[in-house]
Protein backbone atom coordinates (compact mmCIF):
# COMPACT_ATOMS: atom_id res chain seq x y z
CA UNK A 1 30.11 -34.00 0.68
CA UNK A 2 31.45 -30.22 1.20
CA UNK A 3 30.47 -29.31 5.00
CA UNK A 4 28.61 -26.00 5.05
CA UNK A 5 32.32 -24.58 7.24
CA UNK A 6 34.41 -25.72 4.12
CA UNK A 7 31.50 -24.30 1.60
CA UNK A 8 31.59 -21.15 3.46
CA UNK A 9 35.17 -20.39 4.01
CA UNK A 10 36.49 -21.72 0.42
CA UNK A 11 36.25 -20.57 -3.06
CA UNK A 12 32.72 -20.11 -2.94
CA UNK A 13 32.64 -18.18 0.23
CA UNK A 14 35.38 -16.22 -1.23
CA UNK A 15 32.93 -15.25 -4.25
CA UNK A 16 30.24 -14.40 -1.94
CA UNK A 17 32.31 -12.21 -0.02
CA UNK A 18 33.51 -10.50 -3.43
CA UNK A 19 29.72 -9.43 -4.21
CA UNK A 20 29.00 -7.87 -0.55
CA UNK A 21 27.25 -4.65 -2.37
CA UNK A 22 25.38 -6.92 -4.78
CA UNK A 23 23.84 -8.87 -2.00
CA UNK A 24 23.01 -6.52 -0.16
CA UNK A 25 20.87 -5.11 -2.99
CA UNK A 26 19.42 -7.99 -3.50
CA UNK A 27 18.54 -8.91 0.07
CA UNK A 28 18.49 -5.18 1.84
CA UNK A 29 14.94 -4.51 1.55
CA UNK A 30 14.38 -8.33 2.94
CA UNK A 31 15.92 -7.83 5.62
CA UNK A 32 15.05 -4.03 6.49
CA UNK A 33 11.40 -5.73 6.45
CA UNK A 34 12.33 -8.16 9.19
CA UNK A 35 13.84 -5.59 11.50
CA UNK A 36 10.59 -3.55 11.30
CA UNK A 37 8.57 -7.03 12.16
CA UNK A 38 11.23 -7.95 15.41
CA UNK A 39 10.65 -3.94 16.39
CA UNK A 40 14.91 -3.08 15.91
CA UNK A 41 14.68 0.32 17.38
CA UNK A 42 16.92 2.64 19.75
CA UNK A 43 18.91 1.10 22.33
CA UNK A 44 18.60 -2.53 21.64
CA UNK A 45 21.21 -5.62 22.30
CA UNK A 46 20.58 -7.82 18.72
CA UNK A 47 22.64 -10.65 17.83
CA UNK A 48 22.65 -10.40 14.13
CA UNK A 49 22.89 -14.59 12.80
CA UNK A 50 25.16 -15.19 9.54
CA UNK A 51 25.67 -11.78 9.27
CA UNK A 52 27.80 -12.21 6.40
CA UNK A 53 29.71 -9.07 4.92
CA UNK A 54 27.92 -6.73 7.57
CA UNK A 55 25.09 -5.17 5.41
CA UNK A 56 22.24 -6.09 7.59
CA UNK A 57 24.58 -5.20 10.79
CA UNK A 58 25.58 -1.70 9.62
CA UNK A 59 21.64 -1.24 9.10
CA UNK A 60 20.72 -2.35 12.78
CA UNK A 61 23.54 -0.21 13.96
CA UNK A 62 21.66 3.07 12.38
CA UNK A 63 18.58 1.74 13.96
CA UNK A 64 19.33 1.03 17.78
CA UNK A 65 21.73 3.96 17.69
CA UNK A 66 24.83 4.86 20.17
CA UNK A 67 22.76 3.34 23.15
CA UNK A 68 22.32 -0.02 21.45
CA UNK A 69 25.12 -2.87 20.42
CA UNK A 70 25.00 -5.32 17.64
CA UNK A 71 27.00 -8.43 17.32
CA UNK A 72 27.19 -10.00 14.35
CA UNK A 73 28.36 -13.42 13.95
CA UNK A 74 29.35 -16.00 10.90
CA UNK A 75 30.87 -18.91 10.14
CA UNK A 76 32.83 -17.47 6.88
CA UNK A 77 35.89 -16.03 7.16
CA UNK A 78 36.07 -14.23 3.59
CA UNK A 79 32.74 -12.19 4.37
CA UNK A 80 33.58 -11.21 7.76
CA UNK A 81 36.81 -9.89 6.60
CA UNK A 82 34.55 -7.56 4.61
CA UNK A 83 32.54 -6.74 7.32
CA UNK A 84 35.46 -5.77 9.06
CA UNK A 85 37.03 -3.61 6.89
CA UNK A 86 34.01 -2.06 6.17
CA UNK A 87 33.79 -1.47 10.02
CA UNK A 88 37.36 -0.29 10.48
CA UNK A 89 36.88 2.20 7.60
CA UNK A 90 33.52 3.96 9.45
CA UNK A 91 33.69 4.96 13.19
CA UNK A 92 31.13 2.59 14.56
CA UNK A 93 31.29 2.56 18.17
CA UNK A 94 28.21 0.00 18.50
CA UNK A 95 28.77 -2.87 16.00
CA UNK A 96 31.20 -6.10 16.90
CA UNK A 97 31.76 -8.94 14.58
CA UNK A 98 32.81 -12.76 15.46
CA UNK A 99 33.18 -15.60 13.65
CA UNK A 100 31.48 -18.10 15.21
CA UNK A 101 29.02 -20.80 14.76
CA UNK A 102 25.70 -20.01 16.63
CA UNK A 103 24.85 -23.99 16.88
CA UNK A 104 27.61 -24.49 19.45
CA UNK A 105 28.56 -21.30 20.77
CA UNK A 106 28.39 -21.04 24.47
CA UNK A 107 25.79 -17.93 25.31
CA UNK A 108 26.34 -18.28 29.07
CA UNK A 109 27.65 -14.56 29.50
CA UNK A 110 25.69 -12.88 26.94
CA UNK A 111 22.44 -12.12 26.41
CA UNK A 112 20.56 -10.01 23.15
CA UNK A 113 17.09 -8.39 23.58
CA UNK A 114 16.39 -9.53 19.68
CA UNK A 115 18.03 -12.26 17.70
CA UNK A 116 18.19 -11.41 14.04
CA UNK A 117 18.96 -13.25 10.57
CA UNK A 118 18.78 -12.00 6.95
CA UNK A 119 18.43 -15.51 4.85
CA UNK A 120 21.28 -16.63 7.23
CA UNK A 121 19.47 -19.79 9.30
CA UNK A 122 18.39 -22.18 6.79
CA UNK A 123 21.99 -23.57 6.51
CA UNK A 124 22.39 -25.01 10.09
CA UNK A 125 23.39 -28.70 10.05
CA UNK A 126 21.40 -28.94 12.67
CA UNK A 127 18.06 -26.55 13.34
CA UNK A 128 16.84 -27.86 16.42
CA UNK A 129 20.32 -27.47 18.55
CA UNK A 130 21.35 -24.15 16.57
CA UNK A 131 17.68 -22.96 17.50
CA UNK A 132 17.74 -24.02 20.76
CA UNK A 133 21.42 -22.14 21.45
CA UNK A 134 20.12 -18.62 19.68
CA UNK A 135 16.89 -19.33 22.03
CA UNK A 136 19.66 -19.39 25.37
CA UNK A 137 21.09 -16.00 24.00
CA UNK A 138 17.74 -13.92 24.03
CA UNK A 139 16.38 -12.18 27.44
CA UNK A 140 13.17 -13.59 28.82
CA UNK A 141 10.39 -12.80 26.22
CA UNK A 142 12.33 -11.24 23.88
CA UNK A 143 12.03 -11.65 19.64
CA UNK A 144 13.28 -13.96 17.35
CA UNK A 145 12.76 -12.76 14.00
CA UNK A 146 14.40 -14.41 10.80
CA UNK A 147 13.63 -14.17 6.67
CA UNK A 148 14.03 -17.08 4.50
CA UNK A 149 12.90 -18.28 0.89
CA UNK A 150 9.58 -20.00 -0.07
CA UNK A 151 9.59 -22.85 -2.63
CA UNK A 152 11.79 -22.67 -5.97
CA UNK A 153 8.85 -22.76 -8.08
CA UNK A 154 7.52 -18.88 -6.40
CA UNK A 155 11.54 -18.01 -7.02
CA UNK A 156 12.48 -18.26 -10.80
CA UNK A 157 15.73 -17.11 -10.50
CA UNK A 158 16.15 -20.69 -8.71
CA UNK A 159 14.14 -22.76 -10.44
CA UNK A 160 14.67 -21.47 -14.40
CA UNK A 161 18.31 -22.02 -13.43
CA UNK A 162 17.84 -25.23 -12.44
CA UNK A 163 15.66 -26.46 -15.27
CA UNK A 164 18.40 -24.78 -17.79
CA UNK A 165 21.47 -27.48 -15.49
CA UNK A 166 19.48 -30.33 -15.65
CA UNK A 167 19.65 -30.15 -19.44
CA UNK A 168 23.24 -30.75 -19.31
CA UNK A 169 23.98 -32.25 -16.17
CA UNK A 170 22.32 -35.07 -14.22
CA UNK A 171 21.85 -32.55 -11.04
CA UNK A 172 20.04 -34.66 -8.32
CA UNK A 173 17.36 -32.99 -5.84
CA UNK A 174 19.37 -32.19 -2.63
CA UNK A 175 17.57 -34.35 -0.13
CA UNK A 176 14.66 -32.65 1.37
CA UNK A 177 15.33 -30.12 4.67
CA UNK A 178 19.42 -30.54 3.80
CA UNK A 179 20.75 -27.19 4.81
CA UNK A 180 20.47 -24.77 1.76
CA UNK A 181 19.37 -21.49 0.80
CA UNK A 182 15.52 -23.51 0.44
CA UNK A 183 15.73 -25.53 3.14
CA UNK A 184 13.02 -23.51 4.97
CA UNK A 185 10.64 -23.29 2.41
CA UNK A 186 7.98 -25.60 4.40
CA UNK A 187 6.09 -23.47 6.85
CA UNK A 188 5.21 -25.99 9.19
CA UNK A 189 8.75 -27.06 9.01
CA UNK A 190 9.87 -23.96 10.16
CA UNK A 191 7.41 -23.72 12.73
CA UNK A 192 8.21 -27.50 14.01
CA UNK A 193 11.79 -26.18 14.70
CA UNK A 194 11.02 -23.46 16.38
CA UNK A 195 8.23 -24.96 18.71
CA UNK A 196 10.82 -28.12 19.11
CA UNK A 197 13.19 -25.31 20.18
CA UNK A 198 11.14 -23.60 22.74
CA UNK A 199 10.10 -20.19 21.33
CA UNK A 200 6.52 -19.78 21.08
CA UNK A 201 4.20 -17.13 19.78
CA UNK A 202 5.29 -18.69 16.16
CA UNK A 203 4.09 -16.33 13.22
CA UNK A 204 5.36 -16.92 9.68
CA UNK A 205 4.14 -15.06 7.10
CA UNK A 206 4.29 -14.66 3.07
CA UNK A 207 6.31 -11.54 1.94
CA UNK A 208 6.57 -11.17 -1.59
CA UNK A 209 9.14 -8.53 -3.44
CA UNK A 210 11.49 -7.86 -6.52
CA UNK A 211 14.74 -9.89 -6.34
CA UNK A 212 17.22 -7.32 -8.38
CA UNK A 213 20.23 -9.42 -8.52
CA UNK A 214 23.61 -8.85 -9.58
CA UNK A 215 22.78 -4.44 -10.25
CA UNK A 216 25.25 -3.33 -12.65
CA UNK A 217 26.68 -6.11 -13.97
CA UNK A 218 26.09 -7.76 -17.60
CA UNK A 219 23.59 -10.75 -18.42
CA UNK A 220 26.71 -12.86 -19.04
CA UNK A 221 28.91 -12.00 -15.73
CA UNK A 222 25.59 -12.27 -13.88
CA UNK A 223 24.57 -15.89 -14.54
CA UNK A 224 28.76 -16.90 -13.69
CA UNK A 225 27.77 -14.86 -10.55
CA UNK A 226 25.14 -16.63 -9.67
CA UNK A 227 26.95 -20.60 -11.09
CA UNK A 228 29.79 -19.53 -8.81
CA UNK A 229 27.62 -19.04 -5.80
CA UNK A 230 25.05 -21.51 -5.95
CA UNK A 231 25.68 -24.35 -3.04
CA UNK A 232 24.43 -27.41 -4.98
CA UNK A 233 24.90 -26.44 -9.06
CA UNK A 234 28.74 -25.21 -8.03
CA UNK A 235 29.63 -28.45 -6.52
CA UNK A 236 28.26 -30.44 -9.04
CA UNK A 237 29.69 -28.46 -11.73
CA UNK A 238 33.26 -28.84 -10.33
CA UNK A 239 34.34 -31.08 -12.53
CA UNK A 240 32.36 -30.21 -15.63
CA UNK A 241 34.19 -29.13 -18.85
CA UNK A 242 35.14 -25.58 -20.06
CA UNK A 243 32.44 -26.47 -23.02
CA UNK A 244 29.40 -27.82 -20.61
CA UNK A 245 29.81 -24.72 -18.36
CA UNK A 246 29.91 -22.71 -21.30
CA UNK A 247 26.81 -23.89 -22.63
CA UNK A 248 24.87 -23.88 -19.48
CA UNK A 249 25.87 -20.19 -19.77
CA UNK A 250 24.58 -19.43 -22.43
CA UNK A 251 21.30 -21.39 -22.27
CA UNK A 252 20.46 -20.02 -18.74
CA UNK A 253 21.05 -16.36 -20.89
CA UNK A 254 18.43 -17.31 -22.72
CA UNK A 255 15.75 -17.87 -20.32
CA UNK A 256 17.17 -15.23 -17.91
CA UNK A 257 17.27 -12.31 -20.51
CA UNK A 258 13.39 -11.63 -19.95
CA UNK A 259 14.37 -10.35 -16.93
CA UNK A 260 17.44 -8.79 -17.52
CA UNK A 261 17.74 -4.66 -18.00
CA UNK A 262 20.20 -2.32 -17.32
CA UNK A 263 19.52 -2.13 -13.23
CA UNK A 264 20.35 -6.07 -13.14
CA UNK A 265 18.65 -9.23 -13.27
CA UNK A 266 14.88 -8.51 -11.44
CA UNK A 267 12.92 -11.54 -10.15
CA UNK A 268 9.71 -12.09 -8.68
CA UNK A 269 10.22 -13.23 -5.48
CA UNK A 270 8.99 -15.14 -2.40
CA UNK A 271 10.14 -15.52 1.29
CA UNK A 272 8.94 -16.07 4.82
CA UNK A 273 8.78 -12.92 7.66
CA UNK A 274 8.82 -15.43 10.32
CA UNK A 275 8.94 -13.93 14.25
CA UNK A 276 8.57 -16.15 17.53
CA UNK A 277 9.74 -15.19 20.71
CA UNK A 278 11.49 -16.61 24.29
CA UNK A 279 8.84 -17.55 27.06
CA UNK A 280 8.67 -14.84 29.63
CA UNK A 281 9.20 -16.93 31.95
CA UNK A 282 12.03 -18.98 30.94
């Protein structure tokens, strides 16, 4: 099994990192919803968690201005060399970038007044310990707040995939809670981790939205996209034929063209606003 360090910083990271401006049209207004729910403003230390190619960074740098400073950390290699260009080609006196795993990362001589993640948590290996580390990082009563995807069935773009695989592939259920862009979808799940990893004032709520994915791109180049960067359907398909691939191609066209038009593939979609924060008196 493909660690999520070796998923991250191999051919599929590399993808990911090659369709920065994509994601962040997909995920931008996602995320721009969770900074207004942790209160990003003027000034402000935030640790920005899986920070990817920088999108969400760059966007709390606008927000917490010269005063503030944003760190953004990630355990792939390919997207934080995109976030670093993109750094190194604006004059951004506030934003840092590490790569770093926030599970095991020793906090001792820093410390963030909001700890932030756009979809970037629900891959830990371990949630308790990675919670428990981010929890060290944060100031005495200050905010977690994270965004991460319901169920498959309230997110089509997963599930009609899925259903279009399975009818060429045996694809087995990844077991329940394995790290994954759904392994969060269970409310009290989420809210077990967090109480387990001593935040408190727990609040997780529904946000639904459009999911435009893959803007600009054609119906065919946008369901390779989205083969190419999907944890459990790319491994599986790794050793597929040129001929299955192709035809799970062209039958996920089929039930994806509904929603296709010329600003991209637009979902329905469903995620979780969750915000906790530090004790005060920790």
């Amino acid at each position: 099994m493909v660690t999520q360090s070796e998923y991250w910083n191999g051919k599929a990271g590399k993808k990911w990192a090659s369709l920065a401006n994509n994601q962040d049209t997909l995920l931008g207004k996602l995320g721009e919803a969770t900074m207004d729910a942790a209160g990003v403003s003027n000034g402000q230390s935030v640790l920005d968690i899986g920070c990817g190619s920088g999108g969400s960074t760059f966007e709390i740098s606008r927000r917490i201005g010269s005063d503030g400073t944003v760190w953004g950390v990630d355990i792939s290699k390919p997207m934080l060399d995109i976030a670093i260009a993109r750094l190194t080609s604006h004059d951004i006196g506030n934003v840092r970038f590490s790569e770093a795993d926030v599970t095991t990362f020793d906090f001792t001589n820093h410390s963030f007044d909001i700890a932030f993640s756009r979809f970037g948590v629900m891959f830990f290996e371990d949630s308790v310990a990675a919670f428990r580390n981010i929890n060290k990082s944060l100031l005495p009563g200050s905010p977690l707040s994270f965004v991460c995807w319901q169920s498959p069935i309230q997110n089509p773009w997963q599930s009609l995939f899925v259903q279009e695989v399975k009818k060429f592939i045996d694809l087995p259920a990844p077991p329940p809670r394995s790290p994954g862009p759904f392994a969060f979808m269970e409310s009290n799940y989420v809210n077990s981790i967090l109480e387990n990893s001593n935040f408190e004032s727990i609040e997780i709520e529904g946000h639904e939205a459009e999911v435009n994915m893959f803007s600009g791109r054609s119906l065919a180049d946008s369901v390779k996209d989205y083969m190419a960067i999907n944890p459990v359907v790319s491994e599986m398909l790794k050793d597929s034929s040129n001929q299955v691939k192709q035809e799970i191609i062209k039958s996920t066209m089929e039930v994806f063209s509904p929603y296709y038009s010329d600003k991209g593939l637009i979902f329905p979609g469903a995620a979780w606003l969750v915000t906790a924060k530090k004790e005060a008196n920790a």
